[in-house]
C-alpha atoms as a PDB file:
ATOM      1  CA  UNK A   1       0.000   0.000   0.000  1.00  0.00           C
ATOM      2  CA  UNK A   2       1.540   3.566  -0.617  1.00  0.00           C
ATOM      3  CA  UNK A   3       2.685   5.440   2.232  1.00  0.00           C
ATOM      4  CA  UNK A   4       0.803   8.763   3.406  1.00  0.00           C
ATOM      5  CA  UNK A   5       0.933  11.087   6.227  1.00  0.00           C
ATOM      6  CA  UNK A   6      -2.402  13.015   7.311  1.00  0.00           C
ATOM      7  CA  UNK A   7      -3.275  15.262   9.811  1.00  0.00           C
ATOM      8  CA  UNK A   8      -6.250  15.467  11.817  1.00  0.00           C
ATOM      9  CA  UNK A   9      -9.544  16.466  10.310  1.00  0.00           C
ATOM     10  CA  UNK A  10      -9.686  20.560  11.165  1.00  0.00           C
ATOM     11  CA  UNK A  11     -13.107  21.699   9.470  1.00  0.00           C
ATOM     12  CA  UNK A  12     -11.818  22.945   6.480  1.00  0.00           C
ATOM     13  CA  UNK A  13     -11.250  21.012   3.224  1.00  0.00           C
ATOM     14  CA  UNK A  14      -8.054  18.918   2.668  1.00  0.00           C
ATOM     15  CA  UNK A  15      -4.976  19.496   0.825  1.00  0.00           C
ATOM     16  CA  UNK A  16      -2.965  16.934  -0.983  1.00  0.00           C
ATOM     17  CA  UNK A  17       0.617  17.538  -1.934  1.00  0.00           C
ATOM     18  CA  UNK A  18       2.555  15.403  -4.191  1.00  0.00           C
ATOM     19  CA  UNK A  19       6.232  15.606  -4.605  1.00  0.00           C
ATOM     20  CA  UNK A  20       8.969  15.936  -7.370  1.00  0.00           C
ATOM     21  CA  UNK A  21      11.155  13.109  -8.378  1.00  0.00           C
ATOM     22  CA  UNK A  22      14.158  12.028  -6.396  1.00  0.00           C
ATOM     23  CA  UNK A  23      12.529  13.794  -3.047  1.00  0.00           C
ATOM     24  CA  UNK A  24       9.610  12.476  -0.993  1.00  0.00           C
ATOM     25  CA  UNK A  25       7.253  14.033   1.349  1.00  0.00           C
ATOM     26  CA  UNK A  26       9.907  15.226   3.355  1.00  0.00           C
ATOM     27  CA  UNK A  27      10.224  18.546   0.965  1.00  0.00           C
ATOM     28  CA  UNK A  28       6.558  20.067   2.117  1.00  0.00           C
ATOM     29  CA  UNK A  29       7.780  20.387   5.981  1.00  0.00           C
ATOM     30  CA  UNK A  30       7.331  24.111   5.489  1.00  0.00           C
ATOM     31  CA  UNK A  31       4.171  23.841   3.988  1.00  0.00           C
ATOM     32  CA  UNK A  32       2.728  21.659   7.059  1.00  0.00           C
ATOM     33  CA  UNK A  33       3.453  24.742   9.245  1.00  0.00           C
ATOM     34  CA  UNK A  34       1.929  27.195   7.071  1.00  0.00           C
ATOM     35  CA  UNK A  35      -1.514  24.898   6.367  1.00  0.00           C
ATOM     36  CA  UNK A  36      -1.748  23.900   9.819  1.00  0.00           C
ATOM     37  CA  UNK A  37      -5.463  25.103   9.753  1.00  0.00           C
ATOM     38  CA  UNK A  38      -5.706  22.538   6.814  1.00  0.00           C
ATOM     39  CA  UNK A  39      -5.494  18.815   6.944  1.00  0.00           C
ATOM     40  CA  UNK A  40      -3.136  18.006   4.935  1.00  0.00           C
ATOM     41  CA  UNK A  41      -1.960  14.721   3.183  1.00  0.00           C
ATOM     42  CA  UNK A  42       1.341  14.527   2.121  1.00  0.00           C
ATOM     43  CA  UNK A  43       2.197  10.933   0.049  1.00  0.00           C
ATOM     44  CA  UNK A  44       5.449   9.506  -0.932  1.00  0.00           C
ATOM     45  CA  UNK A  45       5.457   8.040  -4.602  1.00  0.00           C
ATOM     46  CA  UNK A  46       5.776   4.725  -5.367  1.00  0.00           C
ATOM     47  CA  UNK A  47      10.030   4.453  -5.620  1.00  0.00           C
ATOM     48  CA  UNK A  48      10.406   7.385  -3.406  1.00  0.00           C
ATOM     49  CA  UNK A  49      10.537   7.366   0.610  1.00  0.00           C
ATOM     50  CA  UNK A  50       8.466   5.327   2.452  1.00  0.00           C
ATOM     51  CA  UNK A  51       6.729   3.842  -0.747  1.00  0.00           C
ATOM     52  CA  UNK A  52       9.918   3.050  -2.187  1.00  0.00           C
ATOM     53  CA  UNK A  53       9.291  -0.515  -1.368  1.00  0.00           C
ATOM     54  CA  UNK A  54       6.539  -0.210  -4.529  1.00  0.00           C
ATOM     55  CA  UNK A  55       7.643  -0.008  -7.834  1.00  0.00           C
ATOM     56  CA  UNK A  56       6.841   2.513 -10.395  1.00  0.00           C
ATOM     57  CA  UNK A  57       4.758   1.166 -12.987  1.00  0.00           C
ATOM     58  CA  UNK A  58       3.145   4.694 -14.807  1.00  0.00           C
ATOM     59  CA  UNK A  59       0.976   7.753 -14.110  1.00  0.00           C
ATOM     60  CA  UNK A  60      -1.786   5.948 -14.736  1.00  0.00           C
ATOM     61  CA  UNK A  61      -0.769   3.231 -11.719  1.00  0.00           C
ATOM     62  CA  UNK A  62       0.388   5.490  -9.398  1.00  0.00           C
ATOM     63  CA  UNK A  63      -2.903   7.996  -9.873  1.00  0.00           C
ATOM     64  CA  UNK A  64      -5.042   4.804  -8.919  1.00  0.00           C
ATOM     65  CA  UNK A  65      -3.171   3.875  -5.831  1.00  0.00           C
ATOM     66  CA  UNK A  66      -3.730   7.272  -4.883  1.00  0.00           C
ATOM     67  CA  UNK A  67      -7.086   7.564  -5.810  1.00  0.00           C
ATOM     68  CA  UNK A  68      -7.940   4.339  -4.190  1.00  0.00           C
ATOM     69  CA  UNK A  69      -5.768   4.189  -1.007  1.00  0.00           C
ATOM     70  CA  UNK A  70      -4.577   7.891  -0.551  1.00  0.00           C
ATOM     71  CA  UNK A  71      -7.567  10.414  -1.379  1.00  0.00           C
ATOM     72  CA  UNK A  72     -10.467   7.453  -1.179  1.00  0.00           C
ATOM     73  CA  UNK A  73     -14.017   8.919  -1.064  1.00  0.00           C
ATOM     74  CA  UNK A  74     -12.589  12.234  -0.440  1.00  0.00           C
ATOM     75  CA  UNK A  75     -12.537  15.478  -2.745  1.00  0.00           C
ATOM     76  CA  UNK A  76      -9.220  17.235  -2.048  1.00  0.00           C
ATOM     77  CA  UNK A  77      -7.010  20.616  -3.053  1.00  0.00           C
ATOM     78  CA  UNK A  78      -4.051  18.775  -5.125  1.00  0.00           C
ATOM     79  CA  UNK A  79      -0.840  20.380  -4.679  1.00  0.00           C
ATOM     80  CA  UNK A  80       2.058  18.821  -7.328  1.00  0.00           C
ATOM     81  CA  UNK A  81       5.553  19.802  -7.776  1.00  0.00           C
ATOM     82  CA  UNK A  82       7.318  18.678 -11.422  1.00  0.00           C
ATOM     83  CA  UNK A  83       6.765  14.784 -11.293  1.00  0.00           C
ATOM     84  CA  UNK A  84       4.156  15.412  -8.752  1.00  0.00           C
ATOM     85  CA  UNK A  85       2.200  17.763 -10.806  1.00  0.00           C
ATOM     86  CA  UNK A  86       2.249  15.240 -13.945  1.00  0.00           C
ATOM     87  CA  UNK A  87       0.600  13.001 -10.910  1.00  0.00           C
ATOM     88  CA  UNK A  88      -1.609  15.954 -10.159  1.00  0.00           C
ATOM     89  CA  UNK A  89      -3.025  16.386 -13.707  1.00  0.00           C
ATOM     90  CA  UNK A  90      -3.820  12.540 -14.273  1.00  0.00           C
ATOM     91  CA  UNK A  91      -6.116  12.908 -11.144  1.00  0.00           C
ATOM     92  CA  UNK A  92      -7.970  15.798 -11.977  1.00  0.00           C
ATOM     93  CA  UNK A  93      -8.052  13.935 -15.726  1.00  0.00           C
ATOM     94  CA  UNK A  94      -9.196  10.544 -14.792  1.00  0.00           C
ATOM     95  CA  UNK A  95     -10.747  11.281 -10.677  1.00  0.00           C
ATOM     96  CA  UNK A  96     -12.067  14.784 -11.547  1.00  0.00           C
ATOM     97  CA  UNK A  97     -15.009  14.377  -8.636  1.00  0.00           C
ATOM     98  CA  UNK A  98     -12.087  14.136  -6.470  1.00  0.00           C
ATOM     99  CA  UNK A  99     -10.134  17.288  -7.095  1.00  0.00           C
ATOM    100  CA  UNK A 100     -11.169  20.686  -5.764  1.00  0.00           C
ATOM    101  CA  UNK A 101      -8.819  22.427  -7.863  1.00  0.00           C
ATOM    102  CA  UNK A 102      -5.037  22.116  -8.947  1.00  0.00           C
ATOM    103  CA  UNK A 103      -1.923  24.360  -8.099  1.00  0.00           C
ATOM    104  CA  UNK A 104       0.625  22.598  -9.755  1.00  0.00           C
ATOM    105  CA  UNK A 105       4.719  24.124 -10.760  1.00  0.00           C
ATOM    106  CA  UNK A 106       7.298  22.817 -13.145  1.00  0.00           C
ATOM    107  CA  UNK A 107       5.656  20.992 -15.427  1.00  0.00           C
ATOM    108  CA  UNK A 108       5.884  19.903 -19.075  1.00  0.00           C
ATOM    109  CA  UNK A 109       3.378  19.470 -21.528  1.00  0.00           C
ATOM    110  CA  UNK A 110       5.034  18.669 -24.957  1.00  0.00           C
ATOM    111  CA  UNK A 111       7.171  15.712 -25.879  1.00  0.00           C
ATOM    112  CA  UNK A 112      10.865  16.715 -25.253  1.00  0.00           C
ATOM    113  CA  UNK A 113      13.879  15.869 -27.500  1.00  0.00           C
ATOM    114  CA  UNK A 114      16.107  14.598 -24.807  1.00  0.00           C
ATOM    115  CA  UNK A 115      15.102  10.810 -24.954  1.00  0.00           C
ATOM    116  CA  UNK A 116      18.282  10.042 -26.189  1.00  0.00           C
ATOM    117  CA  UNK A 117      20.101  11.432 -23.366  1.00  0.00           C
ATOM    118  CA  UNK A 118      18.417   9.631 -20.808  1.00  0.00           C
ATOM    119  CA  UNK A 119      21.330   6.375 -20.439  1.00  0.00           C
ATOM    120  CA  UNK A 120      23.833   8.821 -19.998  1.00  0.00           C
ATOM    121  CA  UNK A 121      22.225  11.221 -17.565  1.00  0.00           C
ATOM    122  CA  UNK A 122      20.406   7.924 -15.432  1.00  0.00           C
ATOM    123  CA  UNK A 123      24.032   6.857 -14.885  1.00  0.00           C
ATOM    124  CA  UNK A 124      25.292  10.188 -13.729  1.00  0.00           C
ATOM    125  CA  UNK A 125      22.717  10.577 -10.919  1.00  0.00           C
ATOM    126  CA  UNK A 126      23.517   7.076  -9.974  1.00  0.00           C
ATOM    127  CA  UNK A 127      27.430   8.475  -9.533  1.00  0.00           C
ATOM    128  CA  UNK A 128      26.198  11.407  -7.725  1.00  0.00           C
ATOM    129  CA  UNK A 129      24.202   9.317  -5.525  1.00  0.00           C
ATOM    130  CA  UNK A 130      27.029   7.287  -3.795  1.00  0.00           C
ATOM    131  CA  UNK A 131      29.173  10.736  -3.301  1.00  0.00           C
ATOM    132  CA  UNK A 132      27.837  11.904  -0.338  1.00  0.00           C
ATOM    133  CA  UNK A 133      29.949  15.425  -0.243  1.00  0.00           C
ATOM    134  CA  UNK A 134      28.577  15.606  -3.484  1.00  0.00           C
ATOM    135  CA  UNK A 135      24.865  15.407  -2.638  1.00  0.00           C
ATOM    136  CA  UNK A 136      25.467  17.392   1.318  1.00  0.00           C
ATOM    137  CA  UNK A 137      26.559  20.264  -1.113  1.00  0.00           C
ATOM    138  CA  UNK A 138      23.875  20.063  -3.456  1.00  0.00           C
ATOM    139  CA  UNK A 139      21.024  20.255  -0.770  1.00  0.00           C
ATOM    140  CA  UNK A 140      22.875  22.959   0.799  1.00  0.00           C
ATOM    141  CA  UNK A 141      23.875  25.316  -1.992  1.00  0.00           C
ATOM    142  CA  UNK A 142      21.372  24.564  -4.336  1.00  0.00           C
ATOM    143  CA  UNK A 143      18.197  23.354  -2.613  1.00  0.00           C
ATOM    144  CA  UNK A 144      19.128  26.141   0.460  1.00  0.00           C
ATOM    145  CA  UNK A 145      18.306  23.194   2.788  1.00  0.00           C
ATOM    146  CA  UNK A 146      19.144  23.882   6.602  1.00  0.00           C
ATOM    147  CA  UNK A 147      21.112  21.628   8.285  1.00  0.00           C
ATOM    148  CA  UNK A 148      18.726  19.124  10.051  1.00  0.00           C
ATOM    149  CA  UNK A 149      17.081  18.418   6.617  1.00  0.00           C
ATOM    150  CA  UNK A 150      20.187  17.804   4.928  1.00  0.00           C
ATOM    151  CA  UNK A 151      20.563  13.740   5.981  1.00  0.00           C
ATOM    152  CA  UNK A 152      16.840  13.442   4.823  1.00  0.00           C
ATOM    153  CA  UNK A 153      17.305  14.702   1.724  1.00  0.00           C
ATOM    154  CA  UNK A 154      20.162  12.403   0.657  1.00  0.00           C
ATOM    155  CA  UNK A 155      18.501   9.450   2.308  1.00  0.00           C
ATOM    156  CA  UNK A 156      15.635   9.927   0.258  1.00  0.00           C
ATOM    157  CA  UNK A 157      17.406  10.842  -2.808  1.00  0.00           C
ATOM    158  CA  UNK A 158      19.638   7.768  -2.763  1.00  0.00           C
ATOM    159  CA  UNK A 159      16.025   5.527  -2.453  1.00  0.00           C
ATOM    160  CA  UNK A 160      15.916   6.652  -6.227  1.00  0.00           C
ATOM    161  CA  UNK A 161      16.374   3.280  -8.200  1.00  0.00           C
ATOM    162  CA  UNK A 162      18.284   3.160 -11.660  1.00  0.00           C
ATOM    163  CA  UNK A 163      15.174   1.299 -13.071  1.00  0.00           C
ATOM    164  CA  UNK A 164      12.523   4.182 -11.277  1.00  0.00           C
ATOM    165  CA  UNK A 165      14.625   6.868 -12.555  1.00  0.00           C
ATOM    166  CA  UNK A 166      14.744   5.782 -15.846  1.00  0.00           C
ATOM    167  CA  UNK A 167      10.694   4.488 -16.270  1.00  0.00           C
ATOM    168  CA  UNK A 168       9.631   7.763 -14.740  1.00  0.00           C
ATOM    169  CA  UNK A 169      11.616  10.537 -17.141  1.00  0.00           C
ATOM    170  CA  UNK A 170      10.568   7.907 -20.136  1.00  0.00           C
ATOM    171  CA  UNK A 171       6.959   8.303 -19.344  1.00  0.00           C
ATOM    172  CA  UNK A 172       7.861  12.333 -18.456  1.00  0.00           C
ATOM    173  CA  UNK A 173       9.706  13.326 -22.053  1.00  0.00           C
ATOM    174  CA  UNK A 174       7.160  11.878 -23.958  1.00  0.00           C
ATOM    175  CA  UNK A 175       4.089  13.183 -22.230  1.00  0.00           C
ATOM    176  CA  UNK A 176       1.432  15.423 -24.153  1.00  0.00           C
ATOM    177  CA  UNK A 177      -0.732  17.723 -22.962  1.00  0.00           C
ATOM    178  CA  UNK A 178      -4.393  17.488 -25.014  1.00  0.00           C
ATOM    179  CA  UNK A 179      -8.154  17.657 -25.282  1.00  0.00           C
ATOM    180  CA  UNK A 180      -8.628  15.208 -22.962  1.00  0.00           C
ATOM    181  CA  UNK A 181      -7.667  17.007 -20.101  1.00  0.00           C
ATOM    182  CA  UNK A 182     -10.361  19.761 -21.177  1.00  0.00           C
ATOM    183  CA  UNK A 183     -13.437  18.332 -19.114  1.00  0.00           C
ATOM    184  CA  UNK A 184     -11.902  19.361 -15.914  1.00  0.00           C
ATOM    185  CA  UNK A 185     -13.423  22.750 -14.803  1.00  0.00           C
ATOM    186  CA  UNK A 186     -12.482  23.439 -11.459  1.00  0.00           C
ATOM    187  CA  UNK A 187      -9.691  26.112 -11.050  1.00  0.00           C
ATOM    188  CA  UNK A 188      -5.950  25.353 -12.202  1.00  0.00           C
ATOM    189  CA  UNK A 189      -3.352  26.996 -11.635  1.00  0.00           C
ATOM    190  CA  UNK A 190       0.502  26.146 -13.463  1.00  0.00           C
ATOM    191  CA  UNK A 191       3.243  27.889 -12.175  1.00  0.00           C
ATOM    192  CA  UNK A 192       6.817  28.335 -13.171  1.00  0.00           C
ATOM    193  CA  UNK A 193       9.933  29.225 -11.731  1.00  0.00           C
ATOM    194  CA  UNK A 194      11.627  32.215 -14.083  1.00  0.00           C
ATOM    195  CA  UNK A 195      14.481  30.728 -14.140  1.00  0.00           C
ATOM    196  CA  UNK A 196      13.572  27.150 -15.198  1.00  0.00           C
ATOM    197  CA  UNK A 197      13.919  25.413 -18.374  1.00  0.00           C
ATOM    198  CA  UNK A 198      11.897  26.919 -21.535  1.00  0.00           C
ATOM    199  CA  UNK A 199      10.047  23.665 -21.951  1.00  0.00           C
ATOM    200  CA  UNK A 200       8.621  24.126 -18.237  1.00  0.00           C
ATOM    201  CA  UNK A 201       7.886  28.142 -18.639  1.00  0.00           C
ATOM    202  CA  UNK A 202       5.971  27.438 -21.923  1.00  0.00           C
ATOM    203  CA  UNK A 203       3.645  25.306 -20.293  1.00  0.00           C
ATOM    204  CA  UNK A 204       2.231  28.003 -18.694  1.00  0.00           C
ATOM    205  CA  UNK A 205       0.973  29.746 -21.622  1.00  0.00           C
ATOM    206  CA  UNK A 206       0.238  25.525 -22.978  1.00  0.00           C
ATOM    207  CA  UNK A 207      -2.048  24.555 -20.518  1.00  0.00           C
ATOM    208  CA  UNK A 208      -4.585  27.413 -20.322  1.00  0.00           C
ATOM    209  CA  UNK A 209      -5.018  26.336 -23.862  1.00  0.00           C
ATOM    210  CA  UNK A 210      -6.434  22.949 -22.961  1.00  0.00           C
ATOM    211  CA  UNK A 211      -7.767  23.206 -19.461  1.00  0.00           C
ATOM    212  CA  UNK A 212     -10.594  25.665 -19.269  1.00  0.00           C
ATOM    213  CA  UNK A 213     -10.129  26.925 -16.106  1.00  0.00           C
ATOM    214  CA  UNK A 214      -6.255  27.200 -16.188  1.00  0.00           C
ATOM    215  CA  UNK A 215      -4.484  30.543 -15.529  1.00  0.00           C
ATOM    216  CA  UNK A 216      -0.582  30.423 -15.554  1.00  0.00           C
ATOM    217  CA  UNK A 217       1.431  32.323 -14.130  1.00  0.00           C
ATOM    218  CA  UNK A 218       5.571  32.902 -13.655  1.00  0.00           C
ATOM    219  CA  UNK A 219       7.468  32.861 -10.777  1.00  0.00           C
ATOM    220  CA  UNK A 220      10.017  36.022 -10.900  1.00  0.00           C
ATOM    221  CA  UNK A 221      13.760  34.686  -9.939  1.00  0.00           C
ATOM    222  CA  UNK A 222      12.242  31.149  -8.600  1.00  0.00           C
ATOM    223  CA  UNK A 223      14.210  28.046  -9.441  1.00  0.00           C
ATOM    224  CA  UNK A 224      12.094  24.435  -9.971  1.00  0.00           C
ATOM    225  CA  UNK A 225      12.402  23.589  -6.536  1.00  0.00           C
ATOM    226  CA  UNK A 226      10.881  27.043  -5.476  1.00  0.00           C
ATOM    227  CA  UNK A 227       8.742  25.414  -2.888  1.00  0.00           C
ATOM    228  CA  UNK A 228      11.529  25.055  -0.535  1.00  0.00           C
ATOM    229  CA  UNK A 229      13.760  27.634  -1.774  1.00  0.00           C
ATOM    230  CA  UNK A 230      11.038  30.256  -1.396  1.00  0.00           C
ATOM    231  CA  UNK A 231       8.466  28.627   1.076  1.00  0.00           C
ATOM    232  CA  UNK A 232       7.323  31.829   1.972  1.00  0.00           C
ATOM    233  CA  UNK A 233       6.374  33.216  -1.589  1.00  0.00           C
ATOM    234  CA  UNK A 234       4.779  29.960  -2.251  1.00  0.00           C
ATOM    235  CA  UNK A 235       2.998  29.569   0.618  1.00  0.00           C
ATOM    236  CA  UNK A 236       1.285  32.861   0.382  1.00  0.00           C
ATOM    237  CA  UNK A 237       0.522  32.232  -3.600  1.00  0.00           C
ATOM    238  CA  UNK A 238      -1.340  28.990  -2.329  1.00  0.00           C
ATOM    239  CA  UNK A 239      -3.248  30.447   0.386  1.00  0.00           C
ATOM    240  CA  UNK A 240      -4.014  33.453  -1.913  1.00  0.00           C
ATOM    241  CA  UNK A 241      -4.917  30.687  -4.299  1.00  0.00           C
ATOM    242  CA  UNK A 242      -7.099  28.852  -2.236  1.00  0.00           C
ATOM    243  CA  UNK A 243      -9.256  31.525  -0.691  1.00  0.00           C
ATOM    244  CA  UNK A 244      -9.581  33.259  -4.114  1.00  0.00           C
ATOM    245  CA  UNK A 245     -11.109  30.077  -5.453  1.00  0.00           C
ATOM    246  CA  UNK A 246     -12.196  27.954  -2.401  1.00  0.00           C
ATOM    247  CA  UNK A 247     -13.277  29.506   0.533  1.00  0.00           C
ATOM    248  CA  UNK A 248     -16.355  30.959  -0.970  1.00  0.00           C
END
C-alpha cells in the first residue's frame, strides 16, 4: 500500500501535496506549518521514501493507488511539484469528482527531445548518488536546505532506483498535454519558476489552452524547486490561491 501522512480532520477542506522526483514528502515540511489550519496529506510516490518498497509502474498506476488508497471517497485541493504535478493532472483527468482544484509548478506538456540522453544522464545521478559530499553540497547550496534536513534529503534521494529513474523521465519526455484534459473545470493553476527550463515556462501559456479553467502564471527569480527555496512566496501564492477560489 503507498505510504501517506495526514493530519487530523480541522473543518476545512483537505490538501494533498505530491512531490517531485528524487525527493519524498519530506520537501513540504514548510508547507505543514503554514496549512496547519488545513489537513493536509502529504504521500510519498511509489520508488520514493516510504513507498519506495513499490515499484513505479506509470501515471496511470500510481494515480489509482492514490485515488484508491490515498484520497479514497474524499474530494481534495491537489498540490504537485514537477513529477508530482504530472501526478496531479492525471487525477484531476481521470478522478475529476475528487479534485477541488489544482496548483501545480514545473511541469511539461510537450514531448521533449532529450530521450536520447536519458542512459547517460540515469548513470550520472547514480554516480552522484554514492558521493555523499557531493549530494550534502547540493542540498545545501542549491536546494538552500538547513542543516537538520540535509541527511533526509540524501537518504531519500539515494532511495531513487536506476530502473525508477529511468521508467519515470521515459513516461515524463514523452508526455502530451491534449483535449482530454479539457473536461476538468475546477480552477488550475501552473506555475513556473523564471528561471527554469523553456520547456517548463511554456507550459504556462500551454495549458490554459487545454484546461478551461487554467491561468498560468511565472514565478520572478524562482528556481524548480521554489517550494523550498522560497516557502514563503509559495505559501502565500497557495493560500491566496485557495481563498480566491475555495473559501467561498
Amino acid at each position: 500500500m503507498i505510504d501517506y501522512s495526514e493530519t487530523a480532520f480541522t473543518g476545512a477542506e483537505t490538501i494533498l501535496f505530491i512531490h517531485g522526483l528524487g525527493a519524498s514528502r519530506w520537501m513540504w515540511w514548510q508547507q505543514e506549518t503554514a496549512f496547519s489550519d488545513y489537513q493536509l496529506i502529504m504521500v510519498d510516490l511509489p520508488g520514493h521514501g516510504k513507498s519506495a518498497g513499490i515499484p513505479w509502474v506509470s501515471l496511470a498506476n500510481t494515480t489509482e493507488l492514490i485515488a484508491r488508497q490515498v484520497i479514497k471517497d474524499r474530494s481534495v485541493h491537489v498540490v504537485g511539484l514537477s513529477l508530482g504535478g504530472h501526478v496531479a493532472l492525471e487525477l484531476a483527468k481521470h478522478y475529476p469528482e475528487k479534485v477541488l482544484s489544482l496548483f501545480i509548478s514545473g511541469i511539461t506538456v510537450k514531448p521533449l527531445p532529450y530521450g536520447f540522453l536519458l542512459k547517460l544522464q540515469s548513470r550520472a545521478v547514480q554516480r552522484g548518488m554514492r558521493n555523499k559530499p557531493y549530494l550534502e553540497k547540493m542540498g545545501r547550496v542549491y536546494y538552500r536546505l538547513p542543516a537538520d534536513k540535509i541527511n533526509e534529503f540524501i537518504s531519500n534521494y539515494q532511495l531513487l532506483t536506476r530502473t525508477t529513474y529511468e521508467s519515470i523521465w521515459k513516461e515524463i519526455i514523452r508526455f502530451r498535454l491534449d483535449s482530454s484534459y479539457g473536461h476538468f473545470h475546477k480552477p488550475c493553476l501552473i506555475a513556473a519558476g523564471a528561471q527554469e527550463s523553456r520547456a517548463i515556462v511554456q507550459s504556462t501559456k500551454i495549458a490554459p489552452l487545454f484546461i478551461p479553467h487554467a491561468t498560468g502564471i511565472l514565478i520572478p527569480e524562482a528556481r524548480h524547486d521554489w517550494p523550498v527555496q522560497q516557502a514563503v512566496q509559495f505559501n502565500r501564492l497557495l493560500r491566496d490561491w485557495l481563498i480566491k477560489n475555495v473559501d467561498d
